[in-house]
Every structure is written in C-alpha cells, then in structure tokens.
N, C-alpha and C. Protein backbone atom coordinates (compact mmCIF):
# COMPACT_ATOMS: atom_id res chain seq x y z
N UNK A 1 120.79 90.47 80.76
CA UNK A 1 120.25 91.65 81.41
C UNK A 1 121.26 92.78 81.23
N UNK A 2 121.05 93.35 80.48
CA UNK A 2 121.46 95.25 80.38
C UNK A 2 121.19 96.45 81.06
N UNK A 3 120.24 96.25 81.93
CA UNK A 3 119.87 97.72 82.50
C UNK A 3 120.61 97.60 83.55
N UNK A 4 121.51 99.27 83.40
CA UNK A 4 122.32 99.38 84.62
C UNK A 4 122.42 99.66 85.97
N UNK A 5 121.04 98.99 86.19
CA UNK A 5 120.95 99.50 87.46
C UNK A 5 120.64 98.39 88.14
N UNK A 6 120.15 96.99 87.39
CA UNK A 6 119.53 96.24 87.94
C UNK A 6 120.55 95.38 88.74
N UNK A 7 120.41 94.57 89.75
CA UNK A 7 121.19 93.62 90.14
C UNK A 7 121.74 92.20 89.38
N UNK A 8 120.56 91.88 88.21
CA UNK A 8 121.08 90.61 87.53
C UNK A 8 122.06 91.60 86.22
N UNK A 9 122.48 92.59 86.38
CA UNK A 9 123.04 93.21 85.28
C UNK A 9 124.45 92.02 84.85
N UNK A 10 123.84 91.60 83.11
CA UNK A 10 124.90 90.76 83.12
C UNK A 10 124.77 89.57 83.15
N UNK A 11 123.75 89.04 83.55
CA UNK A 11 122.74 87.68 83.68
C UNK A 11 122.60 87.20 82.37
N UNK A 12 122.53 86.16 82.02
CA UNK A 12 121.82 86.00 80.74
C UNK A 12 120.62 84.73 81.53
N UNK A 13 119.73 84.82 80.35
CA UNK A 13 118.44 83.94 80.45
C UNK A 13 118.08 83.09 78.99
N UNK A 14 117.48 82.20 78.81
CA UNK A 14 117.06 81.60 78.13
C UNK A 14 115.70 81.87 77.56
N UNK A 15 115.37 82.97 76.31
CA UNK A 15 114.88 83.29 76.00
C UNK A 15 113.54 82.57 75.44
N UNK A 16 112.40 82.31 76.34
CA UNK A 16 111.40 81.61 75.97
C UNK A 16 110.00 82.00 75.09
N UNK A 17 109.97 83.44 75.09
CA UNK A 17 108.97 84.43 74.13
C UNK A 17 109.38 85.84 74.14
N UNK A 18 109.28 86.56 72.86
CA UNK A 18 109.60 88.15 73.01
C UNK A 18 108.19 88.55 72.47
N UNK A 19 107.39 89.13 73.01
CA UNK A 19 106.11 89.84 72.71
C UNK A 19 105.69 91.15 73.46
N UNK A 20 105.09 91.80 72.41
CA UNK A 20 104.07 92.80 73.08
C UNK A 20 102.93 92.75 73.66
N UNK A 21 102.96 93.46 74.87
CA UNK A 21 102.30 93.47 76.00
C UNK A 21 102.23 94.61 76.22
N UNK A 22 101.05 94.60 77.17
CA UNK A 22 100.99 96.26 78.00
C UNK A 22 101.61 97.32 77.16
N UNK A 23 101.08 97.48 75.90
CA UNK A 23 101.90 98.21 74.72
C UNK A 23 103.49 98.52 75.53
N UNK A 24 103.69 97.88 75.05
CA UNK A 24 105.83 97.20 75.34
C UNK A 24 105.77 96.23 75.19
N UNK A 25 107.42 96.24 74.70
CA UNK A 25 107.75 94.23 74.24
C UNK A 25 108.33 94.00 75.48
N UNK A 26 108.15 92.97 75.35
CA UNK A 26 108.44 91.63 77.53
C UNK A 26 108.85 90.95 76.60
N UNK A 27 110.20 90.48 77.48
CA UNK A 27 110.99 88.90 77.29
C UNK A 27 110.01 88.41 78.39
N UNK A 28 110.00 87.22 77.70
CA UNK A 28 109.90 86.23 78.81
C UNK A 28 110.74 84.88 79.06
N UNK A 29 111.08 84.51 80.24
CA UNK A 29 112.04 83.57 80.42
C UNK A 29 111.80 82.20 81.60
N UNK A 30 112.32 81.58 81.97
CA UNK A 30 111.96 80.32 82.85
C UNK A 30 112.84 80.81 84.42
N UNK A 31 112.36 80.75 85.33
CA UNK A 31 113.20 80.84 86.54
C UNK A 31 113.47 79.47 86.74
N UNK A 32 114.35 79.92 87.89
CA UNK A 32 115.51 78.96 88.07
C UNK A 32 114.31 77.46 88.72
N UNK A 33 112.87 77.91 89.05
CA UNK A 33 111.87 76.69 89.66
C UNK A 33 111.14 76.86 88.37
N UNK A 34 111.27 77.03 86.99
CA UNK A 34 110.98 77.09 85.94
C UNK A 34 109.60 77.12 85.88
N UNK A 35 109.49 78.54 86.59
CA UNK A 35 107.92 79.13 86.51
C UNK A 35 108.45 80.67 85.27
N UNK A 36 107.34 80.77 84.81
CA UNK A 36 107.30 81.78 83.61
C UNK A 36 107.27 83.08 84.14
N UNK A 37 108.61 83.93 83.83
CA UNK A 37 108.80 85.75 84.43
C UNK A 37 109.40 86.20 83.14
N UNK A 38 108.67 87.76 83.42
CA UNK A 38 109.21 88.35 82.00
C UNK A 38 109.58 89.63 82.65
N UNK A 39 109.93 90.54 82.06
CA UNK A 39 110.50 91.88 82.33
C UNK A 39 110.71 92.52 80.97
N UNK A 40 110.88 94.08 81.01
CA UNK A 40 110.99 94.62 79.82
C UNK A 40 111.98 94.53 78.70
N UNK A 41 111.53 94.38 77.60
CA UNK A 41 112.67 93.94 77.00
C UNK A 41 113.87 95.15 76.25
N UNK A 42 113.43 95.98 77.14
CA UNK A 42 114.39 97.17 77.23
C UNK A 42 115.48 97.15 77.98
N UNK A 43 115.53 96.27 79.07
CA UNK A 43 116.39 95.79 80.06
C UNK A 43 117.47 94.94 79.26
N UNK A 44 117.07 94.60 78.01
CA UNK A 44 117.53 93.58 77.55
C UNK A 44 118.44 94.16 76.30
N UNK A 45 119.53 93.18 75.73
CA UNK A 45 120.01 93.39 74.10
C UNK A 45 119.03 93.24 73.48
N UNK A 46 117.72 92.35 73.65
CA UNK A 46 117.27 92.59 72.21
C UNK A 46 116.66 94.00 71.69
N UNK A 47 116.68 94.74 72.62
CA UNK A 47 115.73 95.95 72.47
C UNK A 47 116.77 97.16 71.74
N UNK A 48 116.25 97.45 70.77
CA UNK A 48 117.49 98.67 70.34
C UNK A 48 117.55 99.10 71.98
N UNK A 49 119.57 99.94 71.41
CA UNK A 49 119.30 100.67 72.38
C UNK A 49 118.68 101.96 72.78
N UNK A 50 118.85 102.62 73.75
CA UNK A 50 118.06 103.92 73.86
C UNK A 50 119.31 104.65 73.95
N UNK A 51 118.85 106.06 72.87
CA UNK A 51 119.88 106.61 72.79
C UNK A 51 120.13 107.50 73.54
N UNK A 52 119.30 107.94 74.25
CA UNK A 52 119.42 109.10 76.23
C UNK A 52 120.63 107.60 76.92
N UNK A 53 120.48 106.48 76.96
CA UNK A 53 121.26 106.31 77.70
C UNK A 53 123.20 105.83 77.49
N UNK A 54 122.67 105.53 75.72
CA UNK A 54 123.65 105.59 74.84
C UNK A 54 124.77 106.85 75.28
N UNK A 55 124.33 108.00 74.85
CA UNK A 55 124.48 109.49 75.20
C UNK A 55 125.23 109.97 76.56
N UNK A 56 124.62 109.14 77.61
CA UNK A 56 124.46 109.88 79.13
C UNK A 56 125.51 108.65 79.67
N UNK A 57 125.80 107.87 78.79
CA UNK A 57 126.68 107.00 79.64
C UNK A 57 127.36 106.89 80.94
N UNK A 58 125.80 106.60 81.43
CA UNK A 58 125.45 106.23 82.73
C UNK A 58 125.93 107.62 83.78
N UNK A 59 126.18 108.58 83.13
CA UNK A 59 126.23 109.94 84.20
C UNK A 59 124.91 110.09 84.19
N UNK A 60 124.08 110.05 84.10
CA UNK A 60 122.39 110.66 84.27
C UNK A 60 121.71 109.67 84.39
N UNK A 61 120.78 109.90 85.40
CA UNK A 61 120.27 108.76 85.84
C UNK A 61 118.45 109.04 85.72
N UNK A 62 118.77 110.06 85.42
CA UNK A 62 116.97 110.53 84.66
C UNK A 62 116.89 111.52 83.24
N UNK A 63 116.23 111.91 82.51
CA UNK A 63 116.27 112.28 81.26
C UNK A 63 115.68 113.51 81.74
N UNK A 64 115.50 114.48 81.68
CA UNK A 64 115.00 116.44 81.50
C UNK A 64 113.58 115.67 81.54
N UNK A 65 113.01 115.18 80.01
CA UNK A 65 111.65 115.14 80.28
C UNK A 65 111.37 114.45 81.39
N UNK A 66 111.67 113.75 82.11
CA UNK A 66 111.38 112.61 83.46
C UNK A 66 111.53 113.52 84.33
N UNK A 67 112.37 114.30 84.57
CA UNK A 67 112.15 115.33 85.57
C UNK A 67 111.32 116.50 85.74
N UNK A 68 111.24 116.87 84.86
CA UNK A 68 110.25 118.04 84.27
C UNK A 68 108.78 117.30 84.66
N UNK A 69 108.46 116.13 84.06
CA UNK A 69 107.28 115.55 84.70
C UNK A 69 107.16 115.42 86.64
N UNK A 70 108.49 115.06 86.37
CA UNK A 70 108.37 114.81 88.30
C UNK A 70 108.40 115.90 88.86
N UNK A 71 108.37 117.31 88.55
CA UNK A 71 107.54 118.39 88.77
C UNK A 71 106.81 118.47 89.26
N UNK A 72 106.10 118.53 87.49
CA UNK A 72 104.45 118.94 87.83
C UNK A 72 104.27 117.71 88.58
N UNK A 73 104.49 116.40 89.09
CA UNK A 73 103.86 115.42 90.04
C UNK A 73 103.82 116.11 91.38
N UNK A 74 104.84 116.86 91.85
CA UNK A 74 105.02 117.47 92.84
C UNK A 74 104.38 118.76 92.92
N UNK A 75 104.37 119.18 92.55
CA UNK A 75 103.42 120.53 92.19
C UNK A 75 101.72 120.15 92.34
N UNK A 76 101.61 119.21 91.54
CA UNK A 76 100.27 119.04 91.44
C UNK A 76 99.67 118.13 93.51
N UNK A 77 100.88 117.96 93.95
CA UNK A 77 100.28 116.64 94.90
C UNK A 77 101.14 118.13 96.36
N UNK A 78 101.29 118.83 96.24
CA UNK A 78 101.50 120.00 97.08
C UNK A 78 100.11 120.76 96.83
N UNK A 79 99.37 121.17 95.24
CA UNK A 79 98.52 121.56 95.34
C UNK A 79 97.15 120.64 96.03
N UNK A 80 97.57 119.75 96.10
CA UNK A 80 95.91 118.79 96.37
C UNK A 80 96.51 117.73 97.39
N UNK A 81 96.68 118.52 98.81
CA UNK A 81 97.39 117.74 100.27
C UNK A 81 96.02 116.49 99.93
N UNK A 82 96.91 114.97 100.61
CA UNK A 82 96.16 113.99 100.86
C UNK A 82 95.85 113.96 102.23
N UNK A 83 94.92 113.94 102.82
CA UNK A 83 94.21 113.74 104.44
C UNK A 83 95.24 112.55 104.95
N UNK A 84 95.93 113.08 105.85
CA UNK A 84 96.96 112.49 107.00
C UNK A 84 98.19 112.85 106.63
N UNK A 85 98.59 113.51 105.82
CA UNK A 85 99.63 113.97 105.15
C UNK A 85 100.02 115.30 105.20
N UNK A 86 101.29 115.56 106.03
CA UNK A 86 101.01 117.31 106.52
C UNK A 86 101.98 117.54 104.98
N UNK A 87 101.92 119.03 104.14
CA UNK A 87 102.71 119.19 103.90
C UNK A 87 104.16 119.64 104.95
N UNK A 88 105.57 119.41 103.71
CA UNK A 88 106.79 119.59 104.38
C UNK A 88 107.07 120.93 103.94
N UNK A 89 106.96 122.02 105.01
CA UNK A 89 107.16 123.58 105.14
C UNK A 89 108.00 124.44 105.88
C-alpha cells in the first residue's frame, strides 16, 4: 500500500488479481479471514505513478483541477438549497 494517506500505508498484500473494473484497475487481495477485498490499484506500486503527486511531494493534498471542481460543487449546491438545510450566511 502506497497511498499516503491511508493507514495500511506500507502494508504489503498478496496479490490475488489486477483487473479493470468500474473503468479503473483494482488489486485484489485475501484478508486476513481470507475473504476477497480489492482497492484501487493506484494506492498501489503496481500503478504508474501519478505525477501531481510525484511533483507535490506530499505538500498538496488536492490538485487545482479538484478544487476548482469543488467549487462549482459548492456553488452549484448554495444555488439549489436542499429542504432542511439552512444555508451558512
């Protein structure tokens, strides 16, 4: 496990399938009651790395475009209040 944020960072697993899924590649691996869990295999060495995080070595913890989207999420969900939900003003 590679992603730096996760808690098994550093883990290794016993690699039981690497496939695409949910357009993304998933490891999949055996837990420790050797039931079948996968996670992205971006989390992982086998996945090139990504070069935003290559780059940002680990000072940035979101990319411009990820924020720029989390914007307009906010923008758009200020424009269109959900019923029970006051806006914060």
């Amino acid at each position: 496990m590679t992603h730096p944020f996760h808690p098994w960072r550093g883990r290794e697993f016993e690699l039981v399938d690497y496939r695409r899924c949910w357009n993304d590649w998933w490891v999949f691996y055996h837990t420790d009651d050797m039931q079948l869990a996968h996670f992205p295999a971006s989390w992982t060495d086998l996945a090139d790395a990504d070069p935003f995080v290559e780059l940002s070595q680990g000072r940035a913890v979101a990319r411009v475009a990820d924020l720029l989207r989390l914007v307009d999420l906010i923008q758009d969900l200020e424009a269109k209040p959900v019923k029970g939900i006051k806006p914060n003003v």
